[in-house]
Protein backbone atom coordinates (compact mmCIF):
# COMPACT_ATOMS: atom_id res chain seq x y z
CA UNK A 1 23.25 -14.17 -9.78
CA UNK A 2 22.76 -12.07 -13.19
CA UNK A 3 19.83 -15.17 -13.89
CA UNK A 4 18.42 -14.95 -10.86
CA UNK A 5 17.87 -10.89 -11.20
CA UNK A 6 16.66 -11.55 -14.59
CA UNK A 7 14.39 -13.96 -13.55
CA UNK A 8 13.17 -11.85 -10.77
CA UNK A 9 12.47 -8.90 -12.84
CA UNK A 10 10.59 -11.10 -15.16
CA UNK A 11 7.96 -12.47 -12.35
CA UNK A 12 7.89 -9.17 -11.28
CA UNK A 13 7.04 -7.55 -14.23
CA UNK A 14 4.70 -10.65 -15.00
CA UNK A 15 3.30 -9.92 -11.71
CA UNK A 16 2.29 -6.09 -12.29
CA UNK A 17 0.75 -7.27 -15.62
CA UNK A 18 -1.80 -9.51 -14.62
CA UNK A 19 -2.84 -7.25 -11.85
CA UNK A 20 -3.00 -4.12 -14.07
CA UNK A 21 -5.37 -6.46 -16.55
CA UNK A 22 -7.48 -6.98 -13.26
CA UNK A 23 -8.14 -3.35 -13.06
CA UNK A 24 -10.47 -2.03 -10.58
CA UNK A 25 -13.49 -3.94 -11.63
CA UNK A 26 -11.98 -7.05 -10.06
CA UNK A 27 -10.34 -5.30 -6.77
CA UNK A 28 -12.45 -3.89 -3.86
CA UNK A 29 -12.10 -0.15 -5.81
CA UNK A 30 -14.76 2.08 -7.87
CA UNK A 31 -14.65 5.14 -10.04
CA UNK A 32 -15.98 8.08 -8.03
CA UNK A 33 -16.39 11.43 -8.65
CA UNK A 34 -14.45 13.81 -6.01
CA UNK A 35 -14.43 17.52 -5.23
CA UNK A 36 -10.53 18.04 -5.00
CA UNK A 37 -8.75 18.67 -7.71
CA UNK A 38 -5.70 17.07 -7.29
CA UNK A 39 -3.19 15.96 -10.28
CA UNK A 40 -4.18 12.86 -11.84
CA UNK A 41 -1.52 9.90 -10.69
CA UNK A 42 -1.76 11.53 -6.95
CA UNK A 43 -2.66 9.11 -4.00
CA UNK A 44 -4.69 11.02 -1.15
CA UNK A 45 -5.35 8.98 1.63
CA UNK A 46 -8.59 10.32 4.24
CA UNK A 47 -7.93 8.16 7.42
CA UNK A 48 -11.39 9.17 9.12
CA UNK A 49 -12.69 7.69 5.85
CA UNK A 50 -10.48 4.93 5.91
CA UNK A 51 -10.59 5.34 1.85
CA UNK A 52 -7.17 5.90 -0.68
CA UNK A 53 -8.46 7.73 -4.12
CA UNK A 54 -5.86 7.52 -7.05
CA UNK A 55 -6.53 10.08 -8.85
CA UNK A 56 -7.08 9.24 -12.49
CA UNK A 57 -8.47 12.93 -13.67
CA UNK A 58 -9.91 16.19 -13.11
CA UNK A 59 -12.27 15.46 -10.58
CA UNK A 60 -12.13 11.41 -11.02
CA UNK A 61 -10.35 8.94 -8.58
CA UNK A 62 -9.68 5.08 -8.07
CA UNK A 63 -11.57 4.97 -4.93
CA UNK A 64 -10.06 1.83 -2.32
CA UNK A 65 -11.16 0.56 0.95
CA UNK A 66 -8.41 0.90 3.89
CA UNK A 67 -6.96 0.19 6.94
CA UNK A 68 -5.45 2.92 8.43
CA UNK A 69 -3.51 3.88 11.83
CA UNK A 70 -5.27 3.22 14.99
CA UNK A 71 -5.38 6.36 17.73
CA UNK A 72 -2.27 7.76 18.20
CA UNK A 73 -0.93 5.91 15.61
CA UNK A 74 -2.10 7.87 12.84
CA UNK A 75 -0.47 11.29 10.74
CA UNK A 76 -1.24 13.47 8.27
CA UNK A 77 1.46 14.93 5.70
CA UNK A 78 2.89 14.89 2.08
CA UNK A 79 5.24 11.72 1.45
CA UNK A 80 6.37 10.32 -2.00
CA UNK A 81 6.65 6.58 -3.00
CA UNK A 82 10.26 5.75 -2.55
CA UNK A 83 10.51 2.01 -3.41
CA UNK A 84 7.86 -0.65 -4.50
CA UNK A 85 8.49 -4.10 -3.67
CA UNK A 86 6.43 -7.50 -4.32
CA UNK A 87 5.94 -10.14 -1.43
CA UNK A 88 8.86 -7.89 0.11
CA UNK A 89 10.28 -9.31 3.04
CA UNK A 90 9.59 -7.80 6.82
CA UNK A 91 11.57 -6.37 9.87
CA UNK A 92 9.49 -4.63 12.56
CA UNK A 93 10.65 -1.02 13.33
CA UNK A 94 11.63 -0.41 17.00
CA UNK A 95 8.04 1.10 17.85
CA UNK A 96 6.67 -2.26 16.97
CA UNK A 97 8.94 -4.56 18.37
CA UNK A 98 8.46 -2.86 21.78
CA UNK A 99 4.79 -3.94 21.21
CA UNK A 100 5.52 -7.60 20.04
CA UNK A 101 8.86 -8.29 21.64
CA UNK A 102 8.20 -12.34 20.16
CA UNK A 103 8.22 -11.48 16.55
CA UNK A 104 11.09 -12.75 14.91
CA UNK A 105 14.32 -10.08 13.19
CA UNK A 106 12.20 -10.63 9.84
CA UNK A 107 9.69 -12.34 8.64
CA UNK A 108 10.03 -14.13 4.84
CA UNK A 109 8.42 -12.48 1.81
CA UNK A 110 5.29 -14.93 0.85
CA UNK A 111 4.93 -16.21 4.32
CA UNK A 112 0.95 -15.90 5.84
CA UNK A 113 2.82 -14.32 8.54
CA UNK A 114 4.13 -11.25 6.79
CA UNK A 115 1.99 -8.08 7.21
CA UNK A 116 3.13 -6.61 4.09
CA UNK A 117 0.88 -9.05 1.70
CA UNK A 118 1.07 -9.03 -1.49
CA UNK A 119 3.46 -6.01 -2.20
CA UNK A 120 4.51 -2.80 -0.60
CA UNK A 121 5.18 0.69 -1.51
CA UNK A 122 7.32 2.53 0.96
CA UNK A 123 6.86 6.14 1.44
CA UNK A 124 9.67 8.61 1.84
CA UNK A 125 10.03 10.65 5.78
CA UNK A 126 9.80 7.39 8.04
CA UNK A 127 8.63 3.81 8.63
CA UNK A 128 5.36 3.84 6.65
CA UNK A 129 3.99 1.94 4.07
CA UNK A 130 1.23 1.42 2.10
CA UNK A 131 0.75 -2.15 1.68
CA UNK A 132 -1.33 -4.85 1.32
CA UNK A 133 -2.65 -7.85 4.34
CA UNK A 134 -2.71 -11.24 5.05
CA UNK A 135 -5.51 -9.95 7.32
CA UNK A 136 -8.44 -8.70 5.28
CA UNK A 137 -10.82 -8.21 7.91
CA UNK A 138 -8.67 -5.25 9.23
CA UNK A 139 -9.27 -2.77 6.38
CA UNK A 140 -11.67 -0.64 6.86
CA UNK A 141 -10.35 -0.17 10.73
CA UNK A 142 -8.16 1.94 12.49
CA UNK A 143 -5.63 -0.95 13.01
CA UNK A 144 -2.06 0.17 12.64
CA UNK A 145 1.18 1.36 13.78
CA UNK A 146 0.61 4.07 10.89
CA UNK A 147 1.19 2.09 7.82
CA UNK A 148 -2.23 1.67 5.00
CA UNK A 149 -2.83 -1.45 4.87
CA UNK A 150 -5.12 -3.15 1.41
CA UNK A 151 -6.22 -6.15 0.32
CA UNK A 152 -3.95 -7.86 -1.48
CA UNK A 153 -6.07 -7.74 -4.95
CA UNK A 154 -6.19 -3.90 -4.53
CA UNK A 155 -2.16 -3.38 -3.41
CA UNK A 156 -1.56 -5.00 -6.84
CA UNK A 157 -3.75 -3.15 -8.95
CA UNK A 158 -2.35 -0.07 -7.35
CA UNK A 159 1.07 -0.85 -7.41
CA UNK A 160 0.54 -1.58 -11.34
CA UNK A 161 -0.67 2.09 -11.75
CA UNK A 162 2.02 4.32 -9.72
CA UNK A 163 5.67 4.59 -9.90
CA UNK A 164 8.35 5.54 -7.56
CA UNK A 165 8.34 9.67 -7.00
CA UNK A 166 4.21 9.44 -7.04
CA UNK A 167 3.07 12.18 -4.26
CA UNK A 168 0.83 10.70 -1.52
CA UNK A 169 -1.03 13.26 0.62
CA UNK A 170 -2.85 11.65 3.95
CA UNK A 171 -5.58 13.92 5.40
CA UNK A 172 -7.40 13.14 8.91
């Protein structure tokens, strides 16, 4: 069991290095200038914009396409990341399972079934996520049950840049 940890930890780590090497040039992300001024390592997420910046400095964020909740589906609040996971495996909360009564208790980690992706990043005060798709022609939509969804290239290079605690604000 120790081994398999081990082991684990060592993909995983392995994992977070070759996407943080990628850096934004290879993802779906640019360097922009913004107007806020929030603290660099903050993620603010604008769902009419369907955009997450990362901020990197004073007036300089990581700029990433989204997919974001569809009407009445969607919030606006401060949250922190409370647990990062790669190719994490999925349940459906109760307020999708009454949508999609067939899906199954949980679906594998890896599987082209899983709507988490590539990795997830679980944000404290309820069932949402920001994580990455399967289903790359939904980002840029309003296509959720609340979560922010990426591509998978971009979920990495983020997940390689923040740690658990980092403070995600999501504006309308």
């Amino acid at each position: 069991m120790r081994r398999q940890i081990m082991i684990s930890a060592a993909v995983t780590a392995a994992i977070a290095a070759f996407a943080f090497a990628l850096g934004p040039a290879q993802a779906h992300s640019d360097i922009v200038s913004v107007k806020d001024s929030y603290m660099p390592g903050t993620i603010v997420i604008r769902t009419g914009e369907r955009r997450l910046y990362y901020f990197v400095g004073a007036g300089e964020a990581i700029r990433y396409p989204v997919g974001v909740g569809r009407a009445g589906m969607q919030w606006s609040g401060t949250a922190v990341i409370n647990g990062k996971y790669i190719e994490p495996a999925w349940s459906a909360p109760a307020s999708i399972r009454r949508d999609y009564r067939s899906l199954p208790s949980v679906v594998p980690g890896g599987s082209s079934h899983n709507p988490m992706g590539a990795a997830a990043m679980t944000l404290s005060g309820g069932e949402y996520a920001i994580h990455g798709t399967n289903a790359p022609g939904t980002i840029g939509g309003f296509v959720s049950h609340g979560c922010i969804r990426m591509y998978n290239e971009d979920i990495m290079d983020l997940y390689s840049r923040v740690r658990v605690g980092t403070r995600v604000v999501v504006t309308r």
